[in-house]
N, C-alpha and C. Protein backbone atom coordinates (compact mmCIF):
# COMPACT_ATOMS: atom_id res chain seq x y z
N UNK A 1 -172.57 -136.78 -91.40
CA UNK A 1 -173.87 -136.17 -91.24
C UNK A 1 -173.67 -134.69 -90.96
N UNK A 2 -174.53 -133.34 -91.77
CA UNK A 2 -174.52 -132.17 -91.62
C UNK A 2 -175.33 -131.66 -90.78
N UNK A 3 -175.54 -130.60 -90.49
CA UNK A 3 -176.27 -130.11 -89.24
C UNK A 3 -177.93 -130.41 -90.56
N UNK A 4 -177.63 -129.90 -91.78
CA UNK A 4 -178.71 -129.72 -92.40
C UNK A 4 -179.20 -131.46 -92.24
N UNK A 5 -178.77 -132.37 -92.03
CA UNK A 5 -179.09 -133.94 -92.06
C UNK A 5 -180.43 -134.04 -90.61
N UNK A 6 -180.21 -133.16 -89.74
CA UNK A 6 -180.66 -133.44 -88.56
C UNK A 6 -182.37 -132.41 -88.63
N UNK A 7 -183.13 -133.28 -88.33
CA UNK A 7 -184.64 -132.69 -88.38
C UNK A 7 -185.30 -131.99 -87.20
N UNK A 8 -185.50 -130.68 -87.28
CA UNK A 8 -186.10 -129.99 -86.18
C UNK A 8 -187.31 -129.16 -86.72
N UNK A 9 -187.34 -129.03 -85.26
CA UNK A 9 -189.20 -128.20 -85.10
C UNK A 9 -189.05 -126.67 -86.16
N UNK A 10 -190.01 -126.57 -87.07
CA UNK A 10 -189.95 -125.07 -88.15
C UNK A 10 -191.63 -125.03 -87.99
N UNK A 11 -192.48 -124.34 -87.68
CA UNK A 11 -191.20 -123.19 -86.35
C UNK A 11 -191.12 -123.72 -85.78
N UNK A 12 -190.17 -122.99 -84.39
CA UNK A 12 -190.68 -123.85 -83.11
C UNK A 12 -191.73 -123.35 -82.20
N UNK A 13 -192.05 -124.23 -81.86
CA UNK A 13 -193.20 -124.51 -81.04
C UNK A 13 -193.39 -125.04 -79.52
N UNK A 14 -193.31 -124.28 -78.29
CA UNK A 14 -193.33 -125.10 -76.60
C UNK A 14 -194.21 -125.73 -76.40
N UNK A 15 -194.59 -127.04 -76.46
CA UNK A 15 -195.94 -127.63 -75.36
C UNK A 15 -195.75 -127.64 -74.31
N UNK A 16 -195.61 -126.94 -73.46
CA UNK A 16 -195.69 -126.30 -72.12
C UNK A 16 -196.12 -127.50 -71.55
N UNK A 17 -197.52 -128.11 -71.51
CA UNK A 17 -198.17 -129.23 -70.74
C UNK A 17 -196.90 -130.67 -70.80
N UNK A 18 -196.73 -130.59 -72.15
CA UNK A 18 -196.14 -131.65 -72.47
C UNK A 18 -194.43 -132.04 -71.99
N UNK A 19 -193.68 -130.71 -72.17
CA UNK A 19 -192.73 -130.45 -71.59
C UNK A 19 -192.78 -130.80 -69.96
N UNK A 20 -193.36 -130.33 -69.69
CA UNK A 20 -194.04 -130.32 -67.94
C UNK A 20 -193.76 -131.61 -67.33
N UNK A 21 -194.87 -132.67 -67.76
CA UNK A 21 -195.08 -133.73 -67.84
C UNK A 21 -193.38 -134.42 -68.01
N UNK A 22 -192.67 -134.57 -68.85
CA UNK A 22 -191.79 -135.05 -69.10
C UNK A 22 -190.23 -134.54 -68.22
N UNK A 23 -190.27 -133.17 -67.72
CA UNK A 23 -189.31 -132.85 -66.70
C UNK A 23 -190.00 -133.57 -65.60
N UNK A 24 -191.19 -133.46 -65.19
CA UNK A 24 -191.42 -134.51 -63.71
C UNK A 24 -191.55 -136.13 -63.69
N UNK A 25 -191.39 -136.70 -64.87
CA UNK A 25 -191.18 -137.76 -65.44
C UNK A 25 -189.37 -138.27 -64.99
N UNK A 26 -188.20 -137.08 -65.12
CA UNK A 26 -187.12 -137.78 -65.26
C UNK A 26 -186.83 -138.26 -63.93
N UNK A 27 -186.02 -139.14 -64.16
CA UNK A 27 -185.09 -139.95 -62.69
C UNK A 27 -184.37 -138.67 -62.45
N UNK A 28 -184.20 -139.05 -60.75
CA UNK A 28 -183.35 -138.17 -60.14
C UNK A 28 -181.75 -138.27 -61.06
N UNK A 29 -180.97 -137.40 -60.73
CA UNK A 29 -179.19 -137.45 -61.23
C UNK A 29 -178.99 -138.29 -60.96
N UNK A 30 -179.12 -138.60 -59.82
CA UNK A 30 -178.23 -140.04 -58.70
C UNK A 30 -178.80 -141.42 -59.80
N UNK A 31 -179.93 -141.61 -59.39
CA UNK A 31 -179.86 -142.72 -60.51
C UNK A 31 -179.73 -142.76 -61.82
N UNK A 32 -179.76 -141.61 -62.73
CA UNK A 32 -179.21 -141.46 -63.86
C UNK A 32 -178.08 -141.80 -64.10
N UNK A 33 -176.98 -141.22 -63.31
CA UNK A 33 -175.41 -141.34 -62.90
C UNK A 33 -175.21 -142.52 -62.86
N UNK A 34 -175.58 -143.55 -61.69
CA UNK A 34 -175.97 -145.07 -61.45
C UNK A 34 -176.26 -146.57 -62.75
N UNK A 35 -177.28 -145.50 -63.31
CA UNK A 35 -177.47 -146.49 -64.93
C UNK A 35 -176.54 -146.57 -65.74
N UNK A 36 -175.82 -145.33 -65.74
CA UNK A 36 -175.10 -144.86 -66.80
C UNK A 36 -173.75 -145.45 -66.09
N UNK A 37 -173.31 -145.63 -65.02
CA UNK A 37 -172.27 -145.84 -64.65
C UNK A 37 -172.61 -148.12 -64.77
N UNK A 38 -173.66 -148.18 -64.80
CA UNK A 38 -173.91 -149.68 -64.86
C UNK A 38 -173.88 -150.45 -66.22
N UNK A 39 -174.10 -149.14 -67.27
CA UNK A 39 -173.87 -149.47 -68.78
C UNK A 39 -172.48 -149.42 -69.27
N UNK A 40 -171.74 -148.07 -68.37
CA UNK A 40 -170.38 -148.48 -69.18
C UNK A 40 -169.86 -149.91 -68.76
N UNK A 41 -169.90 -150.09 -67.47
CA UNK A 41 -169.27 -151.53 -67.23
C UNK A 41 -169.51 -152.65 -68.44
N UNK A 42 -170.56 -152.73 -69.27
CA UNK A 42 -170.91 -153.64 -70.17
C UNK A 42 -170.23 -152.99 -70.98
N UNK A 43 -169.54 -152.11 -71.63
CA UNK A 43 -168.75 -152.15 -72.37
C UNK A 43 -167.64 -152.16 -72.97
N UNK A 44 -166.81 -153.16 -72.26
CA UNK A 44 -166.12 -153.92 -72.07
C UNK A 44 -166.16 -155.56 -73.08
N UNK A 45 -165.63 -155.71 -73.81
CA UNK A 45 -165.77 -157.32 -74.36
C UNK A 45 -165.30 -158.79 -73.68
N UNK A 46 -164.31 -158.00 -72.18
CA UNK A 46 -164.11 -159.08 -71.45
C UNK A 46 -164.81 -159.88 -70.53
N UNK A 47 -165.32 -158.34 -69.93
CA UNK A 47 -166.20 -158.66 -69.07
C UNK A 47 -167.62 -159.05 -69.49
N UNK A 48 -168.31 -158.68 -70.46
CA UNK A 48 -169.36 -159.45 -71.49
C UNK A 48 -168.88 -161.25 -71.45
N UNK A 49 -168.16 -161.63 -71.81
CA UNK A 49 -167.47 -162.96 -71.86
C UNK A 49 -167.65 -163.69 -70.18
N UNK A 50 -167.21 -162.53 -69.33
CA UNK A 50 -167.21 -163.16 -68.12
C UNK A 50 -168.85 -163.23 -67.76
N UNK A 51 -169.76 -162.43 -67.97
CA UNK A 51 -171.49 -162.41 -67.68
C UNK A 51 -172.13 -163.33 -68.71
N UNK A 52 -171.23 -164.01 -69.75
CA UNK A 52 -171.72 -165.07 -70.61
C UNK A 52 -171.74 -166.33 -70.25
N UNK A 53 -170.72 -166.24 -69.39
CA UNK A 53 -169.90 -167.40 -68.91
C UNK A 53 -170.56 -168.09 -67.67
N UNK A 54 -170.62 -166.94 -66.71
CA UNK A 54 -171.53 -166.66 -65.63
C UNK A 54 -172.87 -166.93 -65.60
N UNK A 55 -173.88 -166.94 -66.84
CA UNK A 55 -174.94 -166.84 -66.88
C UNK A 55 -175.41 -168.47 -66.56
N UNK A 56 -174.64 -169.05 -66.75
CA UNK A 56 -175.26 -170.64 -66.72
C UNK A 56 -174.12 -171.09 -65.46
N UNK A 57 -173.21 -170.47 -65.59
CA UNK A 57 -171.95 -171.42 -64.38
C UNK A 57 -171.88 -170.28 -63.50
N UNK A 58 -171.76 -171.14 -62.02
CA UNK A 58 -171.32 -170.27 -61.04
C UNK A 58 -169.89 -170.73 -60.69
N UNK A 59 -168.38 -169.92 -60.94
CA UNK A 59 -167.37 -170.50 -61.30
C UNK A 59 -166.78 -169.49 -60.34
N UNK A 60 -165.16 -170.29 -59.79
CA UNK A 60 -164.42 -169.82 -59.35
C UNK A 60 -163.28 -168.96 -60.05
N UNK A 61 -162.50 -168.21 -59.37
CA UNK A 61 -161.78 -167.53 -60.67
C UNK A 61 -160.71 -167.86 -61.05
N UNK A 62 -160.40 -169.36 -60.50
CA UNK A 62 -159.51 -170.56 -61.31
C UNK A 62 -160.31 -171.25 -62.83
N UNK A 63 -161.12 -171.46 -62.30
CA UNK A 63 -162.01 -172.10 -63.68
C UNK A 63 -162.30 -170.73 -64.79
N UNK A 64 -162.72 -169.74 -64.04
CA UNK A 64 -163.30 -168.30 -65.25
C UNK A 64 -161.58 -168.12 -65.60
N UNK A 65 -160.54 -168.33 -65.06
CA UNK A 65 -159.42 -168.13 -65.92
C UNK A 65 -159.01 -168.95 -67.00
N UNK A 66 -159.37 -170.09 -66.27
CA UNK A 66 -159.26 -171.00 -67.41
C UNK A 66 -160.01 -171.26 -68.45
N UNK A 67 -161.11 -170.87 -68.13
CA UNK A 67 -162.33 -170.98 -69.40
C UNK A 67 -161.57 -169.16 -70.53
N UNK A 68 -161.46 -168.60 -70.09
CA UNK A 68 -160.88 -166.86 -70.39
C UNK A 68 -159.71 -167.05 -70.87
N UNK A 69 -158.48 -168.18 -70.57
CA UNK A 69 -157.38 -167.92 -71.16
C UNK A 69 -156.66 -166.45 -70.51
N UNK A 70 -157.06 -166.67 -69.39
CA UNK A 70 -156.46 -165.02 -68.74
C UNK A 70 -155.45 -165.74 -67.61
N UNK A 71 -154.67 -164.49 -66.59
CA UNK A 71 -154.58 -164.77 -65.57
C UNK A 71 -155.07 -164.49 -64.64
N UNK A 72 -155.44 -165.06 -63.40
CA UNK A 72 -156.44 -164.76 -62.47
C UNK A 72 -156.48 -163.52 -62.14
N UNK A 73 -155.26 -162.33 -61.94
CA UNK A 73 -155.41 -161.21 -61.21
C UNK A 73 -156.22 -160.53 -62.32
N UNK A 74 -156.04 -160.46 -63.94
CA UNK A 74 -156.49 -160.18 -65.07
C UNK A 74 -158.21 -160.30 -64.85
N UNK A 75 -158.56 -161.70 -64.50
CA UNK A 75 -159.89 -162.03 -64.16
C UNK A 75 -160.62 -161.40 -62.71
N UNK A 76 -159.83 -161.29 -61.45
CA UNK A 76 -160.03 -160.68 -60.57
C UNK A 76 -160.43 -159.39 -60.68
N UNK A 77 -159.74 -158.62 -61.27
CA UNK A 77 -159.91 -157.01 -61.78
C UNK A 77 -161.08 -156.80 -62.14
N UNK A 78 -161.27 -157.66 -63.07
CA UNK A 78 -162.83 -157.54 -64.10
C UNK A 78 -163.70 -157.86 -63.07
N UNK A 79 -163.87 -158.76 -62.37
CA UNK A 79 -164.50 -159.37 -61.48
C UNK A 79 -165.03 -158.33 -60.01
N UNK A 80 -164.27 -157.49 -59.94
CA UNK A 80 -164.48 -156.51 -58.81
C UNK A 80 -164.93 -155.27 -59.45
N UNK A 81 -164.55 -155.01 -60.78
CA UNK A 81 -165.58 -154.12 -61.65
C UNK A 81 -167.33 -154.59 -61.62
N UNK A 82 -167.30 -155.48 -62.09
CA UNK A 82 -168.52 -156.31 -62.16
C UNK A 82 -169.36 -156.15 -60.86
N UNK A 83 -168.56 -156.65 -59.65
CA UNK A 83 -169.17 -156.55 -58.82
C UNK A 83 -169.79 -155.00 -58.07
N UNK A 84 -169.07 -154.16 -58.22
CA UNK A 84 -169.00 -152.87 -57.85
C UNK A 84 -170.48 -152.29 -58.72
N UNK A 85 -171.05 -153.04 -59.33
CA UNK A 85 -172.50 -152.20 -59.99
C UNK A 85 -173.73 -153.25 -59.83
N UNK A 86 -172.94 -154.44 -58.69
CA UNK A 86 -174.11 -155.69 -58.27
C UNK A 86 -174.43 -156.07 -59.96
N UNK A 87 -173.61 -157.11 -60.94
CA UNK A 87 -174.07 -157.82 -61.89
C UNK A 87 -172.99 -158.99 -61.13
N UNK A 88 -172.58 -159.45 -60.09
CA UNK A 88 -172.26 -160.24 -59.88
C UNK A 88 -171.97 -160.51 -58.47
N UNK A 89 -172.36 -161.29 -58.17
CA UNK A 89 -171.82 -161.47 -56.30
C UNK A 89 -170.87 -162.60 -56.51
N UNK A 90 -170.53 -162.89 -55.16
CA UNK A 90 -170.00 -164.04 -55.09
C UNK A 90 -170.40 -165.10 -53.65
N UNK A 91 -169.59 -165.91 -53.65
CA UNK A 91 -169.88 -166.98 -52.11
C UNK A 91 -168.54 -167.28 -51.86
N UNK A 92 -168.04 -167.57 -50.69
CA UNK A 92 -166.80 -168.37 -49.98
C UNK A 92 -167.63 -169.75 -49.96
N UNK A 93 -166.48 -170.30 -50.07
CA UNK A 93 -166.63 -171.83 -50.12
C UNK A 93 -165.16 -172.35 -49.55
N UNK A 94 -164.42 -172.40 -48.20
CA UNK A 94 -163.23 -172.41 -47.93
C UNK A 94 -162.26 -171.46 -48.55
N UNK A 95 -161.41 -171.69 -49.33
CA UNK A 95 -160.35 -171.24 -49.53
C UNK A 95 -160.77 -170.66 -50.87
N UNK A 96 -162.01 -171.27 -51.55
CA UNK A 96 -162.67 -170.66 -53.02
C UNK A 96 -163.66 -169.95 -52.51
N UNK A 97 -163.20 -168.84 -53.66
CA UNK A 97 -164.70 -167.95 -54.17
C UNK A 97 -165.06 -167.77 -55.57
N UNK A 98 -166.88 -168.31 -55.25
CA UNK A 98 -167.29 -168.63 -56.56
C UNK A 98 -168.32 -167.42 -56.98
N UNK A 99 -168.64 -167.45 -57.99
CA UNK A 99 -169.07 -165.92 -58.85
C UNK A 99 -170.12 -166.46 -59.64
N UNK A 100 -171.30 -165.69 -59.67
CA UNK A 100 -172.31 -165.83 -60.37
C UNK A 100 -173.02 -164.34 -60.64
N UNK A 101 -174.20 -164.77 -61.32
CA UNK A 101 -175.07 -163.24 -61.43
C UNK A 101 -175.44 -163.12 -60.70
N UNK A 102 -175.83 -161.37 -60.47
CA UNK A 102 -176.20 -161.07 -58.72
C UNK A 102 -177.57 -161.50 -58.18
N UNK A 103 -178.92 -161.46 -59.48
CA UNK A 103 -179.80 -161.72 -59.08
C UNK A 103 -180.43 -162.08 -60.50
N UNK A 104 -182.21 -162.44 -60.23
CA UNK A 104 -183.13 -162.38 -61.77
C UNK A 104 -183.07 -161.50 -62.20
N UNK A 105 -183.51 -160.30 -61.72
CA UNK A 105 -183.25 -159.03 -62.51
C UNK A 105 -181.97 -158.75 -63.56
N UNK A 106 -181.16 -158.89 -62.94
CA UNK A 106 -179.90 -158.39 -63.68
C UNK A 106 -180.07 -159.54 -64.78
N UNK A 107 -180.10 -160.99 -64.49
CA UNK A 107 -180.44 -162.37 -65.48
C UNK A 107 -181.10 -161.87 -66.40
N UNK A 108 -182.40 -161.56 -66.24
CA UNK A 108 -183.25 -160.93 -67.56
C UNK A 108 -182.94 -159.74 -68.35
N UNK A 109 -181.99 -158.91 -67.14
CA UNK A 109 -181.98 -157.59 -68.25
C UNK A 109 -180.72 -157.92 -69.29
N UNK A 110 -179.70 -158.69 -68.71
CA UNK A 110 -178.84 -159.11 -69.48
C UNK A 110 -179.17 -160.36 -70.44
N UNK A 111 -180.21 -161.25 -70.33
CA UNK A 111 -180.99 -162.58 -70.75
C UNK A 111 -181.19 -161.44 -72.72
N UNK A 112 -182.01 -160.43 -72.25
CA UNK A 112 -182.35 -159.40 -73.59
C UNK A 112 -181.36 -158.73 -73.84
N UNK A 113 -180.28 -158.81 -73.79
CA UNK A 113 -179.18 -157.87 -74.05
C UNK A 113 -178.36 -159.44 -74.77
N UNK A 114 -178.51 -159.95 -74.70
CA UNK A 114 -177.08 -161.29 -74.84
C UNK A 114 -177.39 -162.45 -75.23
N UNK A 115 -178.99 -162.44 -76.17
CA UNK A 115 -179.49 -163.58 -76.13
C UNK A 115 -180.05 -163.18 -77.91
N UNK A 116 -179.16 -164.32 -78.83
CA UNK A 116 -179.09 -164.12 -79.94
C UNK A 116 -180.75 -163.89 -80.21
N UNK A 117 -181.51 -164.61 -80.00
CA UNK A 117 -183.10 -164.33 -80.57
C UNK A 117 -182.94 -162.75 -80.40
N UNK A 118 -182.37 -161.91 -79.83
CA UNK A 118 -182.78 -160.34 -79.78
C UNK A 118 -181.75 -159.73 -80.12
N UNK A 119 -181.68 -160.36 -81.51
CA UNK A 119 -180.44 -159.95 -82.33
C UNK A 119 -180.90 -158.28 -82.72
N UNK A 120 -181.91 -157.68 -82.86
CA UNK A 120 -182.78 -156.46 -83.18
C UNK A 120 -181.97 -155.31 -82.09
N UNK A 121 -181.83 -155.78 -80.97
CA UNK A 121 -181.62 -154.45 -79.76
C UNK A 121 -180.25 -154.09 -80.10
N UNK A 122 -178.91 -154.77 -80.96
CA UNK A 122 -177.40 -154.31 -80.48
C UNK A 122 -177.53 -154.23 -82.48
N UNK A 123 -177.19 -152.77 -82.70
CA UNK A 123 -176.90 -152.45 -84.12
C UNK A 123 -175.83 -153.04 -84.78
N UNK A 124 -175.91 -153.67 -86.15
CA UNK A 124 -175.38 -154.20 -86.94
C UNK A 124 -174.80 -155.26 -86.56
N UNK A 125 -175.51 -156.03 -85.71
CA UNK A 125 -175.72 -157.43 -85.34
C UNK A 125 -175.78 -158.35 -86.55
N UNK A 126 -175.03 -159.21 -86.54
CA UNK A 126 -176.02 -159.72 -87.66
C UNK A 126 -177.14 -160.63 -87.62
N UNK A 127 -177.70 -160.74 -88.43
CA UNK A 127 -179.16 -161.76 -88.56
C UNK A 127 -179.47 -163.00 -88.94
């Protein structure tokens, strides 16, 4: 793609009102930083696998290794990534700790992110 490919304002033109409106519209940095730091974590294909996995099972990270074909410290790693942006908590249960999604929210936002019917939102998906 050339610069000439890309479509801009001739002339240009400020809507002052409109501009306005839309700088007091943005999120602070902090949560900008926050989203953006919550999206890279999803991009990752392991950890996608592990929030797939997760979505229906609340599993220990003997079983998510074994379902993963990993080794646990391999799964642990991912697992404390995950957790570090709240898409996953966990529980003690004695000597186990088991892992699930952190809440509904995160369920639904990932439910539309990972859920073939919304094959439309992730490009060149197929159909």
């Amino acid at each position: 793609m050339s610069i000439n490919d890309i479509e801009l304002c001739n002339p240009i033109q400020i809507h002052e009102e409109i501009v306005q409106k839309a700088k007091e519209d943005l999120l602070d940095d902090e949560y900008i930083r926050l989203t953006a730091d919550f999206f890279k974590v999803l991009g990752d294909p392991t950890r996608i696998k592990i929030i797939q996995i997760l979505f229906k099972n609340e599993l220990c990270v003997c079983d998510l290794s074994a379902v993963m074909g990993m080794n646990q410290p391999a799964i642990s790693q991912q697992l404390k990534i995950l957790k570090q942006v709240n898409i996953v908590k966990y529980r003690r249960d004695g000597k186990n700790v088991y892992y699930s999604i952190y809440d509904e929210h995160i369920r639904q936002l990932l439910d539309l992110i990972l859920s073939p019917e919304n094959n439309s939102i992730i490009p060149g998906r197929y159909r």
